[in-house]
Protein backbone atom coordinates (compact mmCIF):
# COMPACT_ATOMS: atom_id res chain seq x y z
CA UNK A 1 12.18 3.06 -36.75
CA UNK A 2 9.17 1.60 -35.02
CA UNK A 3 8.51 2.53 -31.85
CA UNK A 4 9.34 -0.13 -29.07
CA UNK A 5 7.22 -0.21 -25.27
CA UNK A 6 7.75 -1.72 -22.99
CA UNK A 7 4.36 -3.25 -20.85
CA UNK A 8 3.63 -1.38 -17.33
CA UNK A 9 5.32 -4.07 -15.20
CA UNK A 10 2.83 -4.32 -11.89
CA UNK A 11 3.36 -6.60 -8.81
CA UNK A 12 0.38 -7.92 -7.46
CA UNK A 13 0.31 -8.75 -3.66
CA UNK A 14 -3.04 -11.15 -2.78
CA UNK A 15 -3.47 -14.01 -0.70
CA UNK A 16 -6.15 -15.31 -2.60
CA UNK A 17 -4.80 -16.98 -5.27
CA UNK A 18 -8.47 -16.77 -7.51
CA UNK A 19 -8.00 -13.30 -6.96
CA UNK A 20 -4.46 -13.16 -8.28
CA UNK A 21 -5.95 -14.96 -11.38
CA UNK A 22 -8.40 -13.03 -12.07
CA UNK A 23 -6.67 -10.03 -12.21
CA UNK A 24 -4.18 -10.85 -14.27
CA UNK A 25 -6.12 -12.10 -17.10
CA UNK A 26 -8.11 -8.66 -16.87
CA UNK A 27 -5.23 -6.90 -16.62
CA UNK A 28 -3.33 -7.99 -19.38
CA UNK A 29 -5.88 -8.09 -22.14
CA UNK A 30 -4.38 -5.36 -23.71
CA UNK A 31 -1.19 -6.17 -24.02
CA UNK A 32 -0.29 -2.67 -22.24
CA UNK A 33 0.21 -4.64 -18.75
CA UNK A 34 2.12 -7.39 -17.03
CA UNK A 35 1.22 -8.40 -14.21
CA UNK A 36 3.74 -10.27 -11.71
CA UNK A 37 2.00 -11.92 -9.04
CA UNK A 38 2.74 -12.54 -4.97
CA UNK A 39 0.79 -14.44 -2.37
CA UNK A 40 2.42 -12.87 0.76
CA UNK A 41 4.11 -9.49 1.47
CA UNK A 42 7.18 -11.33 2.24
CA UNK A 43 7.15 -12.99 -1.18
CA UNK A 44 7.11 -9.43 -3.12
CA UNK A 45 9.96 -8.62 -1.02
CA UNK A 46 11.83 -11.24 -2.58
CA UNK A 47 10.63 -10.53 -6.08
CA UNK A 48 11.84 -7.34 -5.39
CA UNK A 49 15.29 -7.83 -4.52
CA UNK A 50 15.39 -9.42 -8.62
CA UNK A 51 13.33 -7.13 -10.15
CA UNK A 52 11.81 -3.25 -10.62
CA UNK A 53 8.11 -2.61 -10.77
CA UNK A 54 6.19 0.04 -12.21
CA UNK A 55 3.48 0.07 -9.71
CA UNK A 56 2.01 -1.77 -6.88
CA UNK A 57 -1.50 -3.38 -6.41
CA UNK A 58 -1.56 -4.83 -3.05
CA UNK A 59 -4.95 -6.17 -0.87
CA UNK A 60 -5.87 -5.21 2.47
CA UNK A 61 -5.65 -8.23 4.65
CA UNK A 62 -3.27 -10.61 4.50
CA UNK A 63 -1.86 -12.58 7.09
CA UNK A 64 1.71 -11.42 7.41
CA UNK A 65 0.73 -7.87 6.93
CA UNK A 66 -1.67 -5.75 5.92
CA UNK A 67 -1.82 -3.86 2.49
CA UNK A 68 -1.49 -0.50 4.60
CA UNK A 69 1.99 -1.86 6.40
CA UNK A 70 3.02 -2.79 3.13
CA UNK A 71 3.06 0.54 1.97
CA UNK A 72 4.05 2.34 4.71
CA UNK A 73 7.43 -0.23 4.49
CA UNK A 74 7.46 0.64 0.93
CA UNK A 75 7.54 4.18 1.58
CA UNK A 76 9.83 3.78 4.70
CA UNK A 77 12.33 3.13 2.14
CA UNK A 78 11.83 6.33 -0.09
CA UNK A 79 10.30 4.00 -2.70
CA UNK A 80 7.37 6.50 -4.37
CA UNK A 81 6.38 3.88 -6.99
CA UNK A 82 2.84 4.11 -7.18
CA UNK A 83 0.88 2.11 -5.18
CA UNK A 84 -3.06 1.09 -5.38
CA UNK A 85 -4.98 -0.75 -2.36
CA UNK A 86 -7.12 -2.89 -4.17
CA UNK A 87 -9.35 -4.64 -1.40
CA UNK A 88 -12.82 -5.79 -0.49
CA UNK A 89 -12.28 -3.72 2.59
CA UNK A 90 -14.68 -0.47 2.27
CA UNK A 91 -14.01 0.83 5.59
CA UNK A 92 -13.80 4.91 5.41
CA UNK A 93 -11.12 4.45 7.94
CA UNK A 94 -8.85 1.68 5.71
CA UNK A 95 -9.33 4.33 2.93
CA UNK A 96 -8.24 7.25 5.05
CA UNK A 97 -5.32 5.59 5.99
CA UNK A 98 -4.08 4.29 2.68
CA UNK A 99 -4.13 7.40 1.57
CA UNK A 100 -2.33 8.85 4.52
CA UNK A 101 0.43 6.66 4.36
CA UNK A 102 1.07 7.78 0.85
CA UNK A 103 -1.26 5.48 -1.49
CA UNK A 104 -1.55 6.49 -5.14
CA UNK A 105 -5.26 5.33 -5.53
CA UNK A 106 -8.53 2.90 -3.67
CA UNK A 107 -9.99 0.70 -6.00
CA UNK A 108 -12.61 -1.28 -4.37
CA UNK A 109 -13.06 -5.02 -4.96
CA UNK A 110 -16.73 -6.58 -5.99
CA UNK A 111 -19.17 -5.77 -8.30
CA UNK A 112 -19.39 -6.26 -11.88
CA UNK A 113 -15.67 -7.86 -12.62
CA UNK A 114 -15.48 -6.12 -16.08
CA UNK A 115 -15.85 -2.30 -15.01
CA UNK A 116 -14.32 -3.31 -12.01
CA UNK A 117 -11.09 -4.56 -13.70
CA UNK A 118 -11.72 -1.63 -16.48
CA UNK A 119 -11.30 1.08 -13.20
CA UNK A 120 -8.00 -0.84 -11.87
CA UNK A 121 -6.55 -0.62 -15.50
CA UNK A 122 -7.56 2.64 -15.84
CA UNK A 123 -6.05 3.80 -12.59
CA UNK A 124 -2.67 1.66 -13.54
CA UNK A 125 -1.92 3.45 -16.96
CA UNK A 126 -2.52 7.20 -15.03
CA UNK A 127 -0.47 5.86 -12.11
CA UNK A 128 2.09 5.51 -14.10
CA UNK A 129 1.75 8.05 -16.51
CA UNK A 130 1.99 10.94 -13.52
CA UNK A 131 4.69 8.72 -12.04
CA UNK A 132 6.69 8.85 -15.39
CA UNK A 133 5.88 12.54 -15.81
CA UNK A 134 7.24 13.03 -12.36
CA UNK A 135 10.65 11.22 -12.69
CA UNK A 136 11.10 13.20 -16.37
CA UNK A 137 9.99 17.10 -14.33
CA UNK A 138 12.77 15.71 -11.30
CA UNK A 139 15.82 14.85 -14.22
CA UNK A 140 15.10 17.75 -15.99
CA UNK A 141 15.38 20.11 -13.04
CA UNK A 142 18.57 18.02 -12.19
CA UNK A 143 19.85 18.59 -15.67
CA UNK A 144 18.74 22.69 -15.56
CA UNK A 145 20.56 22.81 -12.14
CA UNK A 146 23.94 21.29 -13.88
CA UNK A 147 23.39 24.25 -16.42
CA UNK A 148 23.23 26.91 -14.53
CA UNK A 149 26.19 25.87 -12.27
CA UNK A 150 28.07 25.36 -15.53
CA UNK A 151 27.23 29.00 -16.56
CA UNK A 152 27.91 30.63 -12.95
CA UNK A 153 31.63 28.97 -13.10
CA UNK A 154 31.70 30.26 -16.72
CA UNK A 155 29.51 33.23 -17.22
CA UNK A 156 29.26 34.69 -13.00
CA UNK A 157 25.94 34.46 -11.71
CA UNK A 158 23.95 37.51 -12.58
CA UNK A 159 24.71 36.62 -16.75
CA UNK A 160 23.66 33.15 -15.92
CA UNK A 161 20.31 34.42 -13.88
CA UNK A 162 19.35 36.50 -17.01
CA UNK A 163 20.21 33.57 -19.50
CA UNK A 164 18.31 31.61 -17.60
CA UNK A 165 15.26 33.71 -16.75
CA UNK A 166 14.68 34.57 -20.63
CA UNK A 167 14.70 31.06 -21.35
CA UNK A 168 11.96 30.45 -18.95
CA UNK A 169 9.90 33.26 -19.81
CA UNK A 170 9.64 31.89 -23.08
């Protein structure tokens, strides 16, 4: 059978709708993203309550809230989707604090649009990719901890501890 993918599904927070745009038509040149764009924080908030996202692009400043509260609200909520800041905002001090509050990358706006939109791409697909990786290392260790409490009830614990630590040794 052929192999079926689905496209990285990204929400898009901008108030500048030429902005918005732009990036999606970049963004989903290749067919490997879709982007789903919001003009206000409180807009993606809605979108959200309909629909999952892969990963989050968000701007700096906006007038309900800034990219930074965004995330921290996002987080707040023990959401770990990955998020970028993608802002004309170059301030060491925005950047520091994105990535405090638990931002997955910085892509700055400006420049030449093409490498520009070829970084935010490129930062989307290993987003998600480590993201992905992450979720399969966290159900695996759920599914290895299921295991070995199915072989202590069966087995006792030290057989199950040797079982186990051959296996991993391997």
């Amino acid at each position: 059978p052929l192999y079926h993918y689905q496209p990285i599904q990204v929400l898009h927070v901008d108030d500048d709708p030429n902005i918005l745009a732009i990036t999606k038509v970049f963004l989903e040149h290749s067919g490997q993203i879709r982007v789903n764009s919001c003009s206000s924080v409180q807009e993606a908030f809605e979108y959200l309550l309909r629909e999952s996202v892969d990963v989050f692009i968000s701007d700096y400043e906006m007038p309900d809230m800034t990219g930074i509260e965004f995330l921290q609200t996002i987080r707040g909520h023990n959401c770990d989707t990955p998020f970028i800041l993608f802002t004309g905002r170059g301030r060491e001090s925005v950047v520091i604090s994105a990535m405090n509050s638990g931002a997955t990358f910085y892509v700055q706006k400006g420049g030449d649009p093409k490498s520009q939109f070829a970084e935010l791409s490129d930062k989307i697909l290993k987003a998600c990719r480590q993201y992905r990786d992450q979720q399969k290392v966290r159900h695996l260790s759920r599914i290895f901890q299921v295991l070995r409490e199915v072989g202590d009830a069966v087995f006792g614990n030290e057989d199950t501890r040797e079982v186990f630590s051959r296996l991993c040794t391997r």
